[in-house]
Protein backbone atom coordinates (compact mmCIF):
# COMPACT_ATOMS: atom_id res chain seq x y z
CA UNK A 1 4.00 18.58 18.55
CA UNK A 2 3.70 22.45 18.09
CA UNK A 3 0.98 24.00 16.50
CA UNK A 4 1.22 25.70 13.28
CA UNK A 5 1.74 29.38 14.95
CA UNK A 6 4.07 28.66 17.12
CA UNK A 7 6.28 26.58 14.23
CA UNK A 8 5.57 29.56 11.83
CA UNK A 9 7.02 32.03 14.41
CA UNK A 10 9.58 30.19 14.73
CA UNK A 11 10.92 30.08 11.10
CA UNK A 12 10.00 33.59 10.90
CA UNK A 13 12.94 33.80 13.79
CA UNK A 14 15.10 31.97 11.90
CA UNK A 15 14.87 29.07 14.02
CA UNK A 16 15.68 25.87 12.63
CA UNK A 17 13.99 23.40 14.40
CA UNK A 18 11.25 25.20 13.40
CA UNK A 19 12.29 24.89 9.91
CA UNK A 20 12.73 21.32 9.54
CA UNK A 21 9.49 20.91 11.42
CA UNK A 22 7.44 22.76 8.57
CA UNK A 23 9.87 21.09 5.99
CA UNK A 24 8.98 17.78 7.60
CA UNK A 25 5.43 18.52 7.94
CA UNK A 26 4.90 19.59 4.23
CA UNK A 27 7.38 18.74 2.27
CA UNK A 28 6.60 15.09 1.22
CA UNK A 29 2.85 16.41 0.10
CA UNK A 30 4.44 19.35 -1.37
CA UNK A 31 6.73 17.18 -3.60
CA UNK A 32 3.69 15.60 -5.08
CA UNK A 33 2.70 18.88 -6.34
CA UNK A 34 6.00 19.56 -7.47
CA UNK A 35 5.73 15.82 -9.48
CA UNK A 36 2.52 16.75 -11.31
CA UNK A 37 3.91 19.94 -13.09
CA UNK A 38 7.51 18.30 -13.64
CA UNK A 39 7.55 14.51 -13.79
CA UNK A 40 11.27 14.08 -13.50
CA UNK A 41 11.99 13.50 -9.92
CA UNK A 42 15.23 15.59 -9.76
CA UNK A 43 13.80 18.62 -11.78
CA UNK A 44 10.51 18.13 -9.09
CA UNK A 45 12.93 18.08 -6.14
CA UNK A 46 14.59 21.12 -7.69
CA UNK A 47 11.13 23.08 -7.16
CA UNK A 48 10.60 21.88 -4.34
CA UNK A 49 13.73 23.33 -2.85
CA UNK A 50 13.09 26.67 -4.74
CA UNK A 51 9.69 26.68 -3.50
CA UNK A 52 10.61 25.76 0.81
CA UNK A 53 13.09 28.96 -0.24
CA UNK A 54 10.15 31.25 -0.88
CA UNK A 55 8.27 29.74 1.70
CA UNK A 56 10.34 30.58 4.10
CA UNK A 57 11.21 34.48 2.96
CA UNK A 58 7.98 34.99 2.41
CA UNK A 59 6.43 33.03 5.54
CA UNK A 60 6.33 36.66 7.33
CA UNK A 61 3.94 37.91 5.08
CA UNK A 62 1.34 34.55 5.64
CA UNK A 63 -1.94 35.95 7.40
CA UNK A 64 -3.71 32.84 8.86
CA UNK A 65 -6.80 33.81 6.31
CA UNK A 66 -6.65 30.32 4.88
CA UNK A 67 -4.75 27.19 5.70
CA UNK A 68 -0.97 27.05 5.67
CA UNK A 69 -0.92 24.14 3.46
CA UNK A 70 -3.13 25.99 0.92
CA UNK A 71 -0.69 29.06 0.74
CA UNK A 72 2.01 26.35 0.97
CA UNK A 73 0.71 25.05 -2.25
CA UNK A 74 -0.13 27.86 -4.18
CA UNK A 75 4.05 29.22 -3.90
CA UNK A 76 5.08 25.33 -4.86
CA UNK A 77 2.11 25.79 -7.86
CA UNK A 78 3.92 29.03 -8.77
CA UNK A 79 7.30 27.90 -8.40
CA UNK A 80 6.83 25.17 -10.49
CA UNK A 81 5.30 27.58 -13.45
CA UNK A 82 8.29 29.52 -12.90
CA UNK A 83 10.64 26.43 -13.80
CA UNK A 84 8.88 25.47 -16.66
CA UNK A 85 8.35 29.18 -17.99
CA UNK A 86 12.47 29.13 -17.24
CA UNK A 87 12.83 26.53 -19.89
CA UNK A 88 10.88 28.38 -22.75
CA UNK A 89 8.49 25.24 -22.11
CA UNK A 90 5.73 26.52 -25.29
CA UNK A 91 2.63 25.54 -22.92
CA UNK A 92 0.28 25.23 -26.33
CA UNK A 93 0.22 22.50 -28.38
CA UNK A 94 -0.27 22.50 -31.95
CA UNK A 95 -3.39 22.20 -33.12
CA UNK A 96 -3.08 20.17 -35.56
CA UNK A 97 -2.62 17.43 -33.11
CA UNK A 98 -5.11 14.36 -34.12
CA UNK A 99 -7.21 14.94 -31.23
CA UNK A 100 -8.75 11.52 -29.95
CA UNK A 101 -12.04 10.26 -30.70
CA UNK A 102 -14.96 8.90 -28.59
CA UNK A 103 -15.24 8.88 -24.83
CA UNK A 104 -15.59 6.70 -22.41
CA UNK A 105 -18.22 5.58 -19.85
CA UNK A 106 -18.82 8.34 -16.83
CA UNK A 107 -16.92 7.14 -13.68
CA UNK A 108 -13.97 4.91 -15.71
CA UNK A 109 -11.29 7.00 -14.11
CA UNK A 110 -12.56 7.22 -10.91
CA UNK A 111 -11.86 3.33 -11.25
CA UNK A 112 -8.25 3.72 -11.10
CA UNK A 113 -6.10 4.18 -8.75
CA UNK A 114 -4.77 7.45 -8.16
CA UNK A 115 -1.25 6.08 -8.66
CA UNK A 116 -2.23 4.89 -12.64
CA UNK A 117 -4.50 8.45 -13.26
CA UNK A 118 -0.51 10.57 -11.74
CA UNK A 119 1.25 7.83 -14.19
CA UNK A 120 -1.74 9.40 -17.63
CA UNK A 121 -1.10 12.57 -16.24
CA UNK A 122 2.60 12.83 -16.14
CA UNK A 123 2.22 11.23 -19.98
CA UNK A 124 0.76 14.49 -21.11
CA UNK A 125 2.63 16.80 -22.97
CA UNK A 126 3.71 19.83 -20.97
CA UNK A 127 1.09 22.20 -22.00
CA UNK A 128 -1.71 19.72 -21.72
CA UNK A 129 -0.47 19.07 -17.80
CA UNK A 130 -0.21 22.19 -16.59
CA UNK A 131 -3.74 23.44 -17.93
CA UNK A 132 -5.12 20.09 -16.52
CA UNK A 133 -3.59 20.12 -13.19
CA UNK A 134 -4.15 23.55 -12.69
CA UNK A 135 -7.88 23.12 -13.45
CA UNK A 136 -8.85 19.72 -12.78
CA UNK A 137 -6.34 19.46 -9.64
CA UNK A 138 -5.57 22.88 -8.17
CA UNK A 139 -8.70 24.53 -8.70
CA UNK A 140 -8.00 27.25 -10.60
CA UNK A 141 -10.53 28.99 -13.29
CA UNK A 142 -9.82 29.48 -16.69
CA UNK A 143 -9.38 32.93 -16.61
CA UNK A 144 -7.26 32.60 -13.64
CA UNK A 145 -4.80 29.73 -15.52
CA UNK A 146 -4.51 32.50 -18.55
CA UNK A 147 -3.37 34.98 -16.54
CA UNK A 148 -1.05 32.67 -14.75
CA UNK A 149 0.40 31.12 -17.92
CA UNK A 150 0.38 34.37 -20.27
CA UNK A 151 -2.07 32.75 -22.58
CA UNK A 152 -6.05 33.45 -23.54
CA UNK A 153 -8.77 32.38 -21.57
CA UNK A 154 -9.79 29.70 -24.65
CA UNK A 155 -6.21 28.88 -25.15
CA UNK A 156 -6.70 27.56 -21.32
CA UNK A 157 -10.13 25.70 -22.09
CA UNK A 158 -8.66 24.48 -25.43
CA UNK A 159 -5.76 22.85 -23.58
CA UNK A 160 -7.90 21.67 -21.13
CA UNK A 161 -10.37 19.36 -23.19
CA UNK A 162 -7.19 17.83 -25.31
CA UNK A 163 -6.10 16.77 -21.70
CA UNK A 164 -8.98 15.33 -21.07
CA UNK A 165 -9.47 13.51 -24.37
CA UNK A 166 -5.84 12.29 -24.23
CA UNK A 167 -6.08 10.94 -20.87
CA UNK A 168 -9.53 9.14 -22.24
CA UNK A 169 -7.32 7.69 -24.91
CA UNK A 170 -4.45 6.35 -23.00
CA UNK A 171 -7.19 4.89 -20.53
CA UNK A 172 -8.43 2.99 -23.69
CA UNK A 173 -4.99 2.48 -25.43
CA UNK A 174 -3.42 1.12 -21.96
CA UNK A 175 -6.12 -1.24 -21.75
CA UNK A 176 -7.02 -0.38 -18.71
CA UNK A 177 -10.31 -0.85 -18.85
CA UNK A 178 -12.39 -3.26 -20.40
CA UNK A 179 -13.24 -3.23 -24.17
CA UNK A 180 -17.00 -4.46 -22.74
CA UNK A 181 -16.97 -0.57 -21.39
């Protein structure tokens, strides 16, 4: 197995071993990314193409500051936005929304699996999602996600806490926890 220089030289020479090698390597993490900011596997798959495209034109420019997968990430991140921002996706929700009420005990979602807290996640309406994953997920600051979305800084911290009270809510509405809780 080559190291990750030697594979990124290669694609930069337009060599396709080398290709399918980083495709191989990051691709099936990558579509997990993909799945968070568009829950339909075929629109997902879509980004993920789009985004191994930019990858690859724009693998020249990589400078081995941080990890690959990291700078991987952050064009699949971007690509997705992209997509959604392509549909005239409206990433605020109306506020008069009936947000949810209560909360539950600290540590209830660290209880499930990570396979049931993707499932909550992709439930979330669009604008709710991105804000979350980008946060919660990705890392990103709120001033960072309102630049990256073309919304306010509060907008971003607004849309975050309805995520977070509507994934407490399906938690509770899914049963997924015990009513003893």
């Amino acid at each position: 197995m080559r190291n990750e220089k030697e594979i990124i030289e290669g694609c930069i020479n337009n060599d396709r071993p080398s290709q399918q090698e980083l495709y191989s390597r990051f691709a099936p993490l990558m579509l997990g990314v993909c799945r968070r900011y568009c829950p339909r596997l075929d629109e997902a798959e879509d980004v993920l193409q789009e985004g191994f495209v930019r990858v690859f034109y724009h693998l020249r420019g990589f400078r081995h500051q941080g990890s690959l997968e990291g700078w991987i990430r952050r064009i699949m991140v971007n690509t997705a936005l992209g997509y959604l921002r392509s549909l005239n996706i409206r990433m605020v929700v109306a506020n008069d929304q009936k947000m949810p009420e209560g909360s539950l005990e600290p540590g209830v979602i660290d209880k499930l699996s990570a396979k049931e807290v993707l499932s909550l996640i992709a439930e979330l309406p669009t604008g709710y999602r991105t804000v979350f994953n980008l946060h919660a997920i990705e890392g990103y600051n709120h001033r960072e996600i309102a630049e990256m979305l073309g919304i306010n800084e509060g907008t971003s911290r607004s849309q975050y806490l309805k995520a977070r009270l509507a994934l407490q809510e399906m938690v509770k509405s899914k049963q997924l926890i015990s009513k003893t809780w």
